[in-house]
N, C-alpha and C. Protein backbone atom coordinates (compact mmCIF):
# COMPACT_ATOMS: atom_id res chain seq x y z
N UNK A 1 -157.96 -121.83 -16.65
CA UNK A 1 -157.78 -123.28 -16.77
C UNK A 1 -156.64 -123.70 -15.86
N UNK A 2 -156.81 -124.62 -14.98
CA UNK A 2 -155.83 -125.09 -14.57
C UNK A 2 -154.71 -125.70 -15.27
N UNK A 3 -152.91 -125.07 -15.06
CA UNK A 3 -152.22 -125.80 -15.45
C UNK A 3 -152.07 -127.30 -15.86
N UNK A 4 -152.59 -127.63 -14.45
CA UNK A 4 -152.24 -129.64 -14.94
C UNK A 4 -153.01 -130.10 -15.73
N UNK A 5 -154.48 -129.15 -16.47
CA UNK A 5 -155.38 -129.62 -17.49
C UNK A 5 -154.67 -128.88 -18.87
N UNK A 6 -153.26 -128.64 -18.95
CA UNK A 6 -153.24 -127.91 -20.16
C UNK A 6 -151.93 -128.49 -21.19
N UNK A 7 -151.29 -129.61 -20.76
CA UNK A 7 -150.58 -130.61 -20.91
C UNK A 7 -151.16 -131.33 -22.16
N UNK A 8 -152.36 -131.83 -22.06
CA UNK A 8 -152.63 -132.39 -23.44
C UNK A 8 -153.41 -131.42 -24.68
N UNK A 9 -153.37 -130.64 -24.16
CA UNK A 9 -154.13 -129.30 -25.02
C UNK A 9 -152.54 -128.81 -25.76
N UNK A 10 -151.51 -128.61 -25.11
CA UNK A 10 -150.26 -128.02 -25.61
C UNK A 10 -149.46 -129.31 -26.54
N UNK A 11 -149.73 -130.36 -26.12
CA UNK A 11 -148.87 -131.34 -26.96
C UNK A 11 -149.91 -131.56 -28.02
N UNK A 12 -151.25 -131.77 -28.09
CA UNK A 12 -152.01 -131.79 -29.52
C UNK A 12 -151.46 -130.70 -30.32
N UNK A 13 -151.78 -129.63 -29.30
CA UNK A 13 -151.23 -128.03 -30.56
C UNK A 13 -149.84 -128.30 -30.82
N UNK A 14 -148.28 -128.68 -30.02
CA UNK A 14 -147.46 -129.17 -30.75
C UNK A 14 -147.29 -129.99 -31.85
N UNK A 15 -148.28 -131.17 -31.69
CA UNK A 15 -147.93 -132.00 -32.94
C UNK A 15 -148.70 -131.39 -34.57
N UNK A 16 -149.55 -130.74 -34.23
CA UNK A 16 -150.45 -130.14 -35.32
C UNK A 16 -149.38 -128.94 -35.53
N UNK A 17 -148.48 -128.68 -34.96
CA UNK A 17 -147.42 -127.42 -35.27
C UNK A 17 -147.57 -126.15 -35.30
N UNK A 18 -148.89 -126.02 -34.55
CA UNK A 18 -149.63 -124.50 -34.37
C UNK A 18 -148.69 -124.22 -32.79
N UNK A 19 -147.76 -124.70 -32.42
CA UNK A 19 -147.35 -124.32 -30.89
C UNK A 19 -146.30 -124.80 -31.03
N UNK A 20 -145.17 -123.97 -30.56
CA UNK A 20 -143.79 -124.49 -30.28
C UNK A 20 -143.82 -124.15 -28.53
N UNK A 21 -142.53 -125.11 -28.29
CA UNK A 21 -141.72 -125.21 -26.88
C UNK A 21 -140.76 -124.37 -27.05
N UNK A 22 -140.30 -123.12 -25.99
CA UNK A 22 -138.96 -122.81 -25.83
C UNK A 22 -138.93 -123.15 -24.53
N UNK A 23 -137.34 -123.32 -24.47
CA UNK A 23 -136.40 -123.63 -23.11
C UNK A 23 -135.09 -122.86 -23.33
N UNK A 24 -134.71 -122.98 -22.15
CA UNK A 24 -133.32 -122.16 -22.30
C UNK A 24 -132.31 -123.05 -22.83
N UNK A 25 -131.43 -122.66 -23.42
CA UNK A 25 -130.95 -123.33 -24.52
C UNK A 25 -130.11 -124.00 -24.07
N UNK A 26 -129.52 -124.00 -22.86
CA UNK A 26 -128.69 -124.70 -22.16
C UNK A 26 -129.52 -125.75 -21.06
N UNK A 27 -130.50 -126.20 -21.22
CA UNK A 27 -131.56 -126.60 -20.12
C UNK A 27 -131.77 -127.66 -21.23
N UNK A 28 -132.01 -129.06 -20.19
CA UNK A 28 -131.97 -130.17 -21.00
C UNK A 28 -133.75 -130.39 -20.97
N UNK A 29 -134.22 -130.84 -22.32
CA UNK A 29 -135.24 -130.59 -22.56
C UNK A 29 -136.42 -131.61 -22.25
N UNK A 30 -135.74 -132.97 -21.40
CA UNK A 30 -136.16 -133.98 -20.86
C UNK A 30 -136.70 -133.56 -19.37
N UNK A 31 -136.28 -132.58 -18.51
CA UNK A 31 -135.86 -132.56 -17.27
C UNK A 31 -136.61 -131.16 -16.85
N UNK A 32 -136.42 -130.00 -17.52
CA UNK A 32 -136.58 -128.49 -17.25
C UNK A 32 -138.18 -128.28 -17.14
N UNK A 33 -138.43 -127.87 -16.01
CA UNK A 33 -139.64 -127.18 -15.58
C UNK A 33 -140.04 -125.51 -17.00
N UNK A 34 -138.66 -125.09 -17.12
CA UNK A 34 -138.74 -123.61 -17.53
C UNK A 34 -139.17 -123.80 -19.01
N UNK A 35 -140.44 -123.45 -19.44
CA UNK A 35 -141.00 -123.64 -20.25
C UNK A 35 -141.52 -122.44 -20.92
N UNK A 36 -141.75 -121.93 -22.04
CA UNK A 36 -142.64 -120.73 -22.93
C UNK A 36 -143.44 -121.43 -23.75
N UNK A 37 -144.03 -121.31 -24.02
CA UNK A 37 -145.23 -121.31 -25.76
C UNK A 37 -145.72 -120.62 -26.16
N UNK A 38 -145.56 -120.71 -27.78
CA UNK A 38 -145.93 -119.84 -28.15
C UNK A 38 -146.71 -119.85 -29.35
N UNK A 39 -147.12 -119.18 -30.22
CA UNK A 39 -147.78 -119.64 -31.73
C UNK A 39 -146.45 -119.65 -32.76
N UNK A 40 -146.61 -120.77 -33.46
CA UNK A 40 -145.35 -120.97 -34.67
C UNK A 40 -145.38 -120.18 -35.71
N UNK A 41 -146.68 -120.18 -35.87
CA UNK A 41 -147.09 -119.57 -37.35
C UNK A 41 -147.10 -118.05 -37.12
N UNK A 42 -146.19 -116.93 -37.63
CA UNK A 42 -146.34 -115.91 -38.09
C UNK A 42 -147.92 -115.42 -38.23
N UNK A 43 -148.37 -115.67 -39.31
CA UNK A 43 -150.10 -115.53 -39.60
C UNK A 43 -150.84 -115.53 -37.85
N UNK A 44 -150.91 -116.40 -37.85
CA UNK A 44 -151.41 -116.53 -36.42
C UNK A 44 -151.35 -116.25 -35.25
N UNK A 45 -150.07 -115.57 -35.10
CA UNK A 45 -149.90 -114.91 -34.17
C UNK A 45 -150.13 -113.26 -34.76
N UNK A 46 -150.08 -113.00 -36.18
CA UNK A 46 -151.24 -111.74 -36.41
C UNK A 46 -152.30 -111.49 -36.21
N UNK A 47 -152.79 -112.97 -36.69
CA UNK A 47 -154.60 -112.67 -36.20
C UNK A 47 -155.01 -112.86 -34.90
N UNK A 48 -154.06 -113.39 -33.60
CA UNK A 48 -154.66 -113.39 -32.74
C UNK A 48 -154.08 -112.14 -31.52
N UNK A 49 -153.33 -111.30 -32.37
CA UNK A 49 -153.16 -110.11 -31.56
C UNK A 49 -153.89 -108.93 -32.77
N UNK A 50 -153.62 -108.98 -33.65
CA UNK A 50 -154.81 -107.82 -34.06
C UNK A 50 -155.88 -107.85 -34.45
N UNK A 51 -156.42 -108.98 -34.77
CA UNK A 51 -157.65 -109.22 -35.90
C UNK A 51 -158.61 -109.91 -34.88
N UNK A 52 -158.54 -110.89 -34.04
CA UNK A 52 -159.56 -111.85 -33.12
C UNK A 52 -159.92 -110.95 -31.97
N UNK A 53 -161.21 -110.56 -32.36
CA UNK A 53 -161.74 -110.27 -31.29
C UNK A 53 -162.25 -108.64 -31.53
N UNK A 54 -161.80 -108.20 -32.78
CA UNK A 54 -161.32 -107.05 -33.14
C UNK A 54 -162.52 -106.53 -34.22
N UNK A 55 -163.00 -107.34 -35.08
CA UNK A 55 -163.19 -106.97 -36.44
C UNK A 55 -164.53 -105.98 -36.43
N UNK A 56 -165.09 -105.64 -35.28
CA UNK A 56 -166.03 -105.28 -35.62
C UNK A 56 -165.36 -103.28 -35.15
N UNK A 57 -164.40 -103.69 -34.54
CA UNK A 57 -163.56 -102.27 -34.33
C UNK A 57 -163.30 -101.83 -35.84
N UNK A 58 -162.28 -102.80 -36.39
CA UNK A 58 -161.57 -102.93 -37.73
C UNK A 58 -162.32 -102.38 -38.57
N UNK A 59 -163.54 -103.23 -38.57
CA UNK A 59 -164.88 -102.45 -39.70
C UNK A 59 -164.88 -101.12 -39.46
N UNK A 60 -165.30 -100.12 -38.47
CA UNK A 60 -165.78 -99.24 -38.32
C UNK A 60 -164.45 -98.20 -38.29
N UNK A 61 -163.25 -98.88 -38.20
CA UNK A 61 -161.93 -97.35 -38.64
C UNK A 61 -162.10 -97.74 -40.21
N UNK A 62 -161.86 -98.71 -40.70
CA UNK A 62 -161.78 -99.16 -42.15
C UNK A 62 -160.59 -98.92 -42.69
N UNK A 63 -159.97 -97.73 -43.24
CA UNK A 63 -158.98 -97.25 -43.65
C UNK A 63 -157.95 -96.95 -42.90
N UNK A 64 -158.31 -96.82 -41.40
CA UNK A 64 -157.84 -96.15 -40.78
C UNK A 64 -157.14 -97.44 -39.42
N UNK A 65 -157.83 -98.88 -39.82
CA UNK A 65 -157.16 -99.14 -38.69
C UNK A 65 -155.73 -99.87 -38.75
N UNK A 66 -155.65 -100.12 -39.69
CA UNK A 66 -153.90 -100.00 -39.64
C UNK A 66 -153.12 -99.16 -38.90
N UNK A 67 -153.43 -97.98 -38.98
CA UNK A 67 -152.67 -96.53 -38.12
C UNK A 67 -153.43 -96.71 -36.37
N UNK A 68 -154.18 -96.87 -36.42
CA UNK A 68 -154.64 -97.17 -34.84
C UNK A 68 -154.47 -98.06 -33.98
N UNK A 69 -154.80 -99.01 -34.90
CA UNK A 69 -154.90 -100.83 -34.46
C UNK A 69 -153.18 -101.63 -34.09
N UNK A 70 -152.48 -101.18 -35.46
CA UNK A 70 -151.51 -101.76 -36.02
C UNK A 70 -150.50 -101.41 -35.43
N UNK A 71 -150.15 -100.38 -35.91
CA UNK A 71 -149.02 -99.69 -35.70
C UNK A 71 -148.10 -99.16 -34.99
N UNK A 72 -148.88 -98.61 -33.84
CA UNK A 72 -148.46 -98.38 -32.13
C UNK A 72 -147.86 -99.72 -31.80
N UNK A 73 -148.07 -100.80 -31.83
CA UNK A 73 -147.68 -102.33 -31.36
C UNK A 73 -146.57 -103.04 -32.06
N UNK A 74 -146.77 -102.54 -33.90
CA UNK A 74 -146.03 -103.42 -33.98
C UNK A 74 -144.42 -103.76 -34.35
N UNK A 75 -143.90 -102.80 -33.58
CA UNK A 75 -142.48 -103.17 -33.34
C UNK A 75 -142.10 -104.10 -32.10
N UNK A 76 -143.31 -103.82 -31.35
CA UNK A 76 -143.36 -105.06 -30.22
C UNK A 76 -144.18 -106.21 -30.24
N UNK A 77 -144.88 -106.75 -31.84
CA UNK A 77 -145.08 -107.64 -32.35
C UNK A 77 -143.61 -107.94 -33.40
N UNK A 78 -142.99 -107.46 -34.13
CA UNK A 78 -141.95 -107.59 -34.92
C UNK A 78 -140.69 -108.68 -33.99
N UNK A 79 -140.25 -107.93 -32.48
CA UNK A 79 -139.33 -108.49 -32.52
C UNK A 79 -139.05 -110.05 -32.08
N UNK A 80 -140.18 -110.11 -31.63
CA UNK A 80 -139.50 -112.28 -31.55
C UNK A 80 -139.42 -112.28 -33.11
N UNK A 81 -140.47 -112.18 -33.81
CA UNK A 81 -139.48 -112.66 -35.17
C UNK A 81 -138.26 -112.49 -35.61
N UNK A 82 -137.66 -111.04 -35.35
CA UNK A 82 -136.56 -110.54 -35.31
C UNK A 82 -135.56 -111.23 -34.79
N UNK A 83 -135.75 -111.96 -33.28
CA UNK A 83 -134.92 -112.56 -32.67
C UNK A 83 -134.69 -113.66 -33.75
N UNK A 84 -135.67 -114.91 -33.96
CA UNK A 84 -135.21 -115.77 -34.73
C UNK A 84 -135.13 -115.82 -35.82
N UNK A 85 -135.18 -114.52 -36.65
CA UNK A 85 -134.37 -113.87 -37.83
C UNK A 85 -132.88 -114.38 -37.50
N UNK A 86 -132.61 -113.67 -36.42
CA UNK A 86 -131.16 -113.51 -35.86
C UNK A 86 -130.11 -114.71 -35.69
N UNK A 87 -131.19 -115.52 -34.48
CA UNK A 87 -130.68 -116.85 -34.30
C UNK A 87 -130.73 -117.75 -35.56
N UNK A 88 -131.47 -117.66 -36.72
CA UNK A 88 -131.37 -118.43 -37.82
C UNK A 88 -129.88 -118.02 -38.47
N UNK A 89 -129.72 -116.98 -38.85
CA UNK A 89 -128.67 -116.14 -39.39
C UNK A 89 -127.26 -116.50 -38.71
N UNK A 90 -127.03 -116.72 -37.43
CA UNK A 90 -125.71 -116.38 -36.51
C UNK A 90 -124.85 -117.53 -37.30
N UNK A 91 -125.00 -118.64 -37.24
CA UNK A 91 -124.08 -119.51 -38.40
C UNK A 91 -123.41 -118.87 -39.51
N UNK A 92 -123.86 -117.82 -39.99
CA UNK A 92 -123.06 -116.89 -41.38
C UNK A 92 -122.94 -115.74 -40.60
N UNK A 93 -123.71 -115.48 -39.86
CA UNK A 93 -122.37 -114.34 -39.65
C UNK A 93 -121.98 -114.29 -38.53
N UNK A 94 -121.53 -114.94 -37.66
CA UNK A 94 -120.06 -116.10 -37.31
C UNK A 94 -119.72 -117.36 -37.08
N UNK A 95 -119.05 -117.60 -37.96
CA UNK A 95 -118.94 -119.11 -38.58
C UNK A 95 -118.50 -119.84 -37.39
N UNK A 96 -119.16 -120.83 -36.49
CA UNK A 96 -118.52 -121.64 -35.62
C UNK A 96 -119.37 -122.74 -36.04
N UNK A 97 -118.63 -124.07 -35.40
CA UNK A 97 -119.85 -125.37 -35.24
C UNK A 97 -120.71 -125.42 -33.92
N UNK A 98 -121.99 -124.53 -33.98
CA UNK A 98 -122.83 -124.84 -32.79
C UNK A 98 -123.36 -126.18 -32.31
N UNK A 99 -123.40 -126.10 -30.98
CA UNK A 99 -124.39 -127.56 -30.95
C UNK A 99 -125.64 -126.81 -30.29
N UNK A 100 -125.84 -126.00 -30.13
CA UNK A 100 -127.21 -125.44 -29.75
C UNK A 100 -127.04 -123.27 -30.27
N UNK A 101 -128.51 -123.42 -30.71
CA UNK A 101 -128.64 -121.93 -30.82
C UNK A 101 -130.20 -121.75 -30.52
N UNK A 102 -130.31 -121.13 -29.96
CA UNK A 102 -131.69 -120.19 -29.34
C UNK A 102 -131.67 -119.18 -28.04
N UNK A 103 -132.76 -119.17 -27.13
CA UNK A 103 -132.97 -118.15 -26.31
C UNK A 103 -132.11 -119.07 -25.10
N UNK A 104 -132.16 -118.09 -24.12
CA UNK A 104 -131.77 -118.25 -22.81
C UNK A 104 -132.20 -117.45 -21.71
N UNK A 105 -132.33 -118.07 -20.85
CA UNK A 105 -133.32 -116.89 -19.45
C UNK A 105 -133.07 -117.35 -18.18
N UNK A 106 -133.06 -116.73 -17.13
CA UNK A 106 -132.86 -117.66 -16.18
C UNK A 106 -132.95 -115.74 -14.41
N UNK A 107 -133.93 -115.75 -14.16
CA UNK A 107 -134.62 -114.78 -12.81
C UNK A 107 -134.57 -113.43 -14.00
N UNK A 108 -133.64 -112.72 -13.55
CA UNK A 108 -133.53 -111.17 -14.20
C UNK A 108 -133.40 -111.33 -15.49
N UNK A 109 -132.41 -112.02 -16.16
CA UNK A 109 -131.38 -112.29 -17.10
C UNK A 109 -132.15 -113.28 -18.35
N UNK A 110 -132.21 -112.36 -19.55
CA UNK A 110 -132.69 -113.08 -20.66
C UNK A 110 -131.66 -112.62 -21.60
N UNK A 111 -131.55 -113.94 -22.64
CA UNK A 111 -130.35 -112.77 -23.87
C UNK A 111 -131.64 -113.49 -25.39
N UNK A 112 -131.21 -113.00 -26.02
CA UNK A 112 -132.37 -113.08 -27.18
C UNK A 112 -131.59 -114.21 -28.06
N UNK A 113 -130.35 -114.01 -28.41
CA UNK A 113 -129.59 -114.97 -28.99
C UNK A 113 -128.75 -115.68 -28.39
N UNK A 114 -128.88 -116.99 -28.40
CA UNK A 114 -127.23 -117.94 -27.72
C UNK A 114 -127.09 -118.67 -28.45
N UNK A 115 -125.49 -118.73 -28.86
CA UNK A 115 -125.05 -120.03 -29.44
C UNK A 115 -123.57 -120.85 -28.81
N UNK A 116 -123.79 -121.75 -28.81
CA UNK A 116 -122.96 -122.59 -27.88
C UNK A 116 -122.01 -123.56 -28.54
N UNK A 117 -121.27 -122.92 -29.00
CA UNK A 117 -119.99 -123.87 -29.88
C UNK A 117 -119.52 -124.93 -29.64
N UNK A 118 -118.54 -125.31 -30.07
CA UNK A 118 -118.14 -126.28 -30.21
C UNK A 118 -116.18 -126.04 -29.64
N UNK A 119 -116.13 -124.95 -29.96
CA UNK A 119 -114.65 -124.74 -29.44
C UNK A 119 -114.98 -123.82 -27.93
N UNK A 120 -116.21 -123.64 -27.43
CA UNK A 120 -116.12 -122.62 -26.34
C UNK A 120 -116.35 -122.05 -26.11
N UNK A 121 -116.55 -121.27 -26.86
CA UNK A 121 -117.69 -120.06 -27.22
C UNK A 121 -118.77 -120.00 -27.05
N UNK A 122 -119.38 -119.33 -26.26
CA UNK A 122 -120.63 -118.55 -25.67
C UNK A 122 -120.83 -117.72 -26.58
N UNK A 123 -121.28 -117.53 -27.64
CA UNK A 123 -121.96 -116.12 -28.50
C UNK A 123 -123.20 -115.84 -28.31
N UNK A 124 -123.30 -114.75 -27.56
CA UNK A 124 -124.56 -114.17 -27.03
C UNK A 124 -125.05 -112.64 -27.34
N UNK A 125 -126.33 -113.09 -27.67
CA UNK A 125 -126.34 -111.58 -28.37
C UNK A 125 -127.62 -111.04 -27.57
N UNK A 126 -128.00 -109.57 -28.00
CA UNK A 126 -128.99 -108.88 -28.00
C UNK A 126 -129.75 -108.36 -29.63
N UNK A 127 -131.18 -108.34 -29.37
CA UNK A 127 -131.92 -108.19 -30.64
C UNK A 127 -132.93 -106.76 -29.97
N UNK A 128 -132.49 -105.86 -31.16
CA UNK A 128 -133.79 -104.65 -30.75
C UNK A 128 -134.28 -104.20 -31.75
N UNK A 129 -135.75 -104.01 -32.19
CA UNK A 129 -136.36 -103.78 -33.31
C UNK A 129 -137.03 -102.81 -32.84
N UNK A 130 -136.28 -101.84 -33.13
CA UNK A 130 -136.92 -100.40 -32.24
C UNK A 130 -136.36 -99.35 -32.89
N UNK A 131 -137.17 -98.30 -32.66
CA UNK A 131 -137.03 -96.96 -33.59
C UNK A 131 -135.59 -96.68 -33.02
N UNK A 132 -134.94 -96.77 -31.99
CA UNK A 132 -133.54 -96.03 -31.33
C UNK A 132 -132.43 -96.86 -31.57
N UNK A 133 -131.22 -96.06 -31.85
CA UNK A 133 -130.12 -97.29 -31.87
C UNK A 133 -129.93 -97.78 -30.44
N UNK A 134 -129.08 -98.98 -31.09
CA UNK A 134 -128.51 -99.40 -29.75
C UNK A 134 -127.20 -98.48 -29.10
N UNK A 135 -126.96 -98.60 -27.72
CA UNK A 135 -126.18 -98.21 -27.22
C UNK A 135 -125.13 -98.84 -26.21
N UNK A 136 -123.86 -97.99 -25.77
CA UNK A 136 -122.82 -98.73 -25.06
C UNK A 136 -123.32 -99.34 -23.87
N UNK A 137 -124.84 -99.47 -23.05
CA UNK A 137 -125.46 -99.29 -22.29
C UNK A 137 -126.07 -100.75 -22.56
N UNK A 138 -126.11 -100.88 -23.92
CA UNK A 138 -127.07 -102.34 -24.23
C UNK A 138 -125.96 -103.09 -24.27
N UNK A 139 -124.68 -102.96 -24.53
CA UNK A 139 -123.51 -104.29 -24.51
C UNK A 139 -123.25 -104.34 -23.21
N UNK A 140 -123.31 -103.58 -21.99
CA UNK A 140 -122.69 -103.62 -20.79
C UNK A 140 -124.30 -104.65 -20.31
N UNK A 141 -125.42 -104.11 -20.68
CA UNK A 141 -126.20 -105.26 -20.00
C UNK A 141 -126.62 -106.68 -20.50
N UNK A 142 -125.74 -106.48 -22.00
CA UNK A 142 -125.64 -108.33 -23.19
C UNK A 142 -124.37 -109.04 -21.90
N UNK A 143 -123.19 -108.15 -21.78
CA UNK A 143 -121.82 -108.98 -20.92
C UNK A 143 -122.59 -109.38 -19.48
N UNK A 144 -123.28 -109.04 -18.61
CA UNK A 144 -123.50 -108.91 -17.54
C UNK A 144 -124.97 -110.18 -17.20
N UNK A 145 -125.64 -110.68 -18.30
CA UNK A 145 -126.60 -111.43 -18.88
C UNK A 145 -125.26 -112.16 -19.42
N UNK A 146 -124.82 -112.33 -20.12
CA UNK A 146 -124.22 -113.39 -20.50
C UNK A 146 -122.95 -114.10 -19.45
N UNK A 147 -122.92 -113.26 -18.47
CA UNK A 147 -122.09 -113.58 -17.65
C UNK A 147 -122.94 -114.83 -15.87
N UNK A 148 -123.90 -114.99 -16.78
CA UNK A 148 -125.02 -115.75 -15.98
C UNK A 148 -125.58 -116.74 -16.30
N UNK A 149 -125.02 -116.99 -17.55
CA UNK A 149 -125.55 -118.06 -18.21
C UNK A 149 -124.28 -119.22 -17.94
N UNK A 150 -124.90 -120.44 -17.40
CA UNK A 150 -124.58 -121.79 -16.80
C UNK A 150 -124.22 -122.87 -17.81
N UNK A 151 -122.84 -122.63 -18.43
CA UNK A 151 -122.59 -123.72 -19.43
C UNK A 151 -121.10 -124.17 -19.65
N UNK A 152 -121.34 -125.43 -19.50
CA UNK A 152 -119.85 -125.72 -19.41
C UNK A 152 -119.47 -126.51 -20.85
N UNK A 153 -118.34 -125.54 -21.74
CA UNK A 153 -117.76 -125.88 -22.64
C UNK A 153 -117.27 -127.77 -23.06
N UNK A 154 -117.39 -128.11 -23.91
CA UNK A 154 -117.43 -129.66 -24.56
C UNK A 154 -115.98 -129.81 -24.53
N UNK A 155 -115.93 -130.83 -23.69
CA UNK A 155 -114.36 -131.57 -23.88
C UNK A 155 -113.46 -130.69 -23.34
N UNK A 156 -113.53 -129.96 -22.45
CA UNK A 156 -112.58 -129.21 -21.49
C UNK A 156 -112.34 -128.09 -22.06
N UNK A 157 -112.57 -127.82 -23.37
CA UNK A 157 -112.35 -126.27 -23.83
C UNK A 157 -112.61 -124.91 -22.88
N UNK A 158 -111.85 -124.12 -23.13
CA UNK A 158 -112.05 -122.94 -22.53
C UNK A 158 -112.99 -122.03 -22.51
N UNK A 159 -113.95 -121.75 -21.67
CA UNK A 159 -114.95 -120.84 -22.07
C UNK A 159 -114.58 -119.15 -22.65
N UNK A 160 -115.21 -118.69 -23.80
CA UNK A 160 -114.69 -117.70 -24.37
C UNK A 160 -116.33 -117.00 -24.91
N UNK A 161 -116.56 -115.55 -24.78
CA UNK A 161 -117.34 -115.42 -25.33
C UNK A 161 -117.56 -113.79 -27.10
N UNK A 162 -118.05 -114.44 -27.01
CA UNK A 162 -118.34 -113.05 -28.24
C UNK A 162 -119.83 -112.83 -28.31
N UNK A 163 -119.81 -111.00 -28.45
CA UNK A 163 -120.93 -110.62 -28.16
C UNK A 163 -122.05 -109.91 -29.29
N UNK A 164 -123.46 -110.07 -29.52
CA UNK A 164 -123.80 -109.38 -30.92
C UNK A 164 -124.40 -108.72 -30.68
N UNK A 165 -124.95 -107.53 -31.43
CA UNK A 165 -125.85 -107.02 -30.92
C UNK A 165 -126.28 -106.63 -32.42
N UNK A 166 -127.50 -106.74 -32.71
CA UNK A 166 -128.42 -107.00 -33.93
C UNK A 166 -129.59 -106.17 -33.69
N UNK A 167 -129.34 -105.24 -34.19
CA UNK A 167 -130.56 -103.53 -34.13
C UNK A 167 -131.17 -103.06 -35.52
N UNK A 168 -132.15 -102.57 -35.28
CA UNK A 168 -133.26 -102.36 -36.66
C UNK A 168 -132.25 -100.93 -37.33
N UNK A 169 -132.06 -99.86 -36.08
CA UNK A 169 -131.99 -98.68 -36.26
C UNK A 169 -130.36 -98.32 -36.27
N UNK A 170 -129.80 -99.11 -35.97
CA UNK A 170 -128.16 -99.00 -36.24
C UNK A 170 -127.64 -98.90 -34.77
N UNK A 171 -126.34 -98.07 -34.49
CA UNK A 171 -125.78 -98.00 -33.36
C UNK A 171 -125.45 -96.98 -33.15
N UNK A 172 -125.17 -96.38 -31.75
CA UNK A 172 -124.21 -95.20 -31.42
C UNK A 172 -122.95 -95.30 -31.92
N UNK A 173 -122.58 -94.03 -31.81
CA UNK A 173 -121.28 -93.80 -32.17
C UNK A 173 -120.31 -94.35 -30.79
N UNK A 174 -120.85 -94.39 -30.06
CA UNK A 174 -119.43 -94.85 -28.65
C UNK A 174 -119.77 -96.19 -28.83
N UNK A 175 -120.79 -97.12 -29.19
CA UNK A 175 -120.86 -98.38 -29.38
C UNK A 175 -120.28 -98.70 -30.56
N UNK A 176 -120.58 -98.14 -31.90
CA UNK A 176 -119.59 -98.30 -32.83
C UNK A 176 -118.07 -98.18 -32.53
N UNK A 177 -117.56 -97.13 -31.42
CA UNK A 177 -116.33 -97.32 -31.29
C UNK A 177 -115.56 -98.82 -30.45
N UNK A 178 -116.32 -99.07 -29.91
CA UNK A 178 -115.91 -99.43 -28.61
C UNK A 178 -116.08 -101.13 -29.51
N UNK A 179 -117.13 -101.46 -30.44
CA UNK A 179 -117.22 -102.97 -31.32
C UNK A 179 -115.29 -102.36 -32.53
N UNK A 180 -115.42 -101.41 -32.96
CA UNK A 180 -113.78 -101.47 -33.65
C UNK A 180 -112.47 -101.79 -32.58
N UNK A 181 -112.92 -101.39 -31.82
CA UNK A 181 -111.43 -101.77 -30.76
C UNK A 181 -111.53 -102.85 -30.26
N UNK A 182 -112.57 -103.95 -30.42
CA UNK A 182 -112.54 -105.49 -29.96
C UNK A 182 -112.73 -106.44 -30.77
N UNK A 183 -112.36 -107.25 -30.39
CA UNK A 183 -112.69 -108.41 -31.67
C UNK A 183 -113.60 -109.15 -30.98
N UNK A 184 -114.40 -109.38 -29.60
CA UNK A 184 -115.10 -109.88 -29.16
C UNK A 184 -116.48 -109.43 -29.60
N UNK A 185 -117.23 -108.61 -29.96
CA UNK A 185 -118.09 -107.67 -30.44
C UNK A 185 -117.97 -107.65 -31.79
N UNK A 186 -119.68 -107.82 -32.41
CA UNK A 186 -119.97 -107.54 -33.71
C UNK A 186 -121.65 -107.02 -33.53
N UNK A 187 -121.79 -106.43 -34.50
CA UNK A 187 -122.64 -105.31 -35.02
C UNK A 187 -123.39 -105.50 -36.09
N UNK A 188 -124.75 -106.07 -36.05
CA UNK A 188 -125.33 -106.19 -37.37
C UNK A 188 -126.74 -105.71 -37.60
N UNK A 189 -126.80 -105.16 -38.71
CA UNK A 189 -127.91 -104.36 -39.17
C UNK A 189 -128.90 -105.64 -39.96
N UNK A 190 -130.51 -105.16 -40.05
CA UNK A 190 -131.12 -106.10 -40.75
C UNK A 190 -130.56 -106.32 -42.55
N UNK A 191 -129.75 -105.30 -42.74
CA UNK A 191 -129.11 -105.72 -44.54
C UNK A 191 -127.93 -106.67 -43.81
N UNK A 192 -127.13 -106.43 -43.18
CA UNK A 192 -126.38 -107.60 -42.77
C UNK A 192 -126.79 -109.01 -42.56
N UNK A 193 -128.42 -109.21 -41.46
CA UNK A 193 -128.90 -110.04 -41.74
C UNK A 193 -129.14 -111.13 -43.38
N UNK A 194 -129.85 -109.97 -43.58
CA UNK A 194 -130.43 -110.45 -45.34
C UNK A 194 -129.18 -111.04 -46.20
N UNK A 195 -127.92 -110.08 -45.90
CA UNK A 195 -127.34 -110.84 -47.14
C UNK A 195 -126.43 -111.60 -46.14
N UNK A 196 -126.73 -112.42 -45.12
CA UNK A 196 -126.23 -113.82 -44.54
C UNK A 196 -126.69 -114.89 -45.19
């Protein structure tokens, strides 16, 4: 389908709420070309990656296609939810007044979480819902991504940032060291999530 025919197909599915808009969170939402969509609904974005198109596979494992179908994928179905698990959460567990929280992207450089304070603060995180912990390897490429992101602090404040990193499977031990010796760095597990 051609793009310029898909404009009123995406704003019907917005207003019916089966489709959200992301933008980068610093990108004014009147103006920005840089656009994603995606399905809103949880449900629906199940059935249209495992179930549509599928069922007559589904029938014939029966028992079995959960372990075939399912499973291989879905930690890489899990984590956008994960992300805005995250970004819902970052208000409790670190208390600032945001005026914006979501994604950010911009050529190489994506961070999964941004929130954009009110005193200055850039809090930018990383989200991994993956069998491996994270490592000192994933904060050097959260600083280096967040060091690319285009935002200029409210009312002359100083830009300052703090960094998260929010993992299914926990952390290394040199990343655990290296979040105790800073106060810029925090570390949160999905029970950390939950009881935010």
């Amino acid at each position: 389908m051609e793009s310029n025919a898909l404009g009123a197909y995406l704003s019907k599915l917005r207003r019916l709420r089966l489709v959200e808009r992301d933008i980068p969170v610093t990108a004014n939402p009147n103006a920005t070309r840089k656009s994603r969509y995606r399905l809103k609904e949880p449900l629906f974005r199940f059935w249209f990656r495992y179930v549509y198109g599928q069922t007559g596979e589904i029938a014939q494992l029966g028992d079995d296609a959960y372990e075939q179908l399912i499973e291989p994928s879905f930690t890489d179905y899990m984590g956008p939810m994960f992300e805005l698990v995250c970004q819902n959460a970052l208000p409790s567990l670190i208390p600032k007044t945001y005026r914006q929280i979501g994604y950010w992207w911009h050529q190489h450089h994506e961070l999964d979480v941004v929130g954009l304070a009110s005193d200055g603060t850039l809090v930018a995180g990383e989200c991994k819902y993956t069998t491996r912990a994270m490592h000192e390897g994933d904060l050097t490429d959260l600083e280096r991504s967040a060091s690319q992101v285009e935002w200029t602090p409210p009312e002359g404040a100083e830009r300052t940032y703090h960094y998260c990193c929010f993992c299914r499977s926990g952390f290394s031990d040199g990343l655990q060291n290296a979040a105790d010796k800073r106060d810029d760095v925090s570390l949160f597990t999905p029970d950390d999530i939950v009881s935010a």
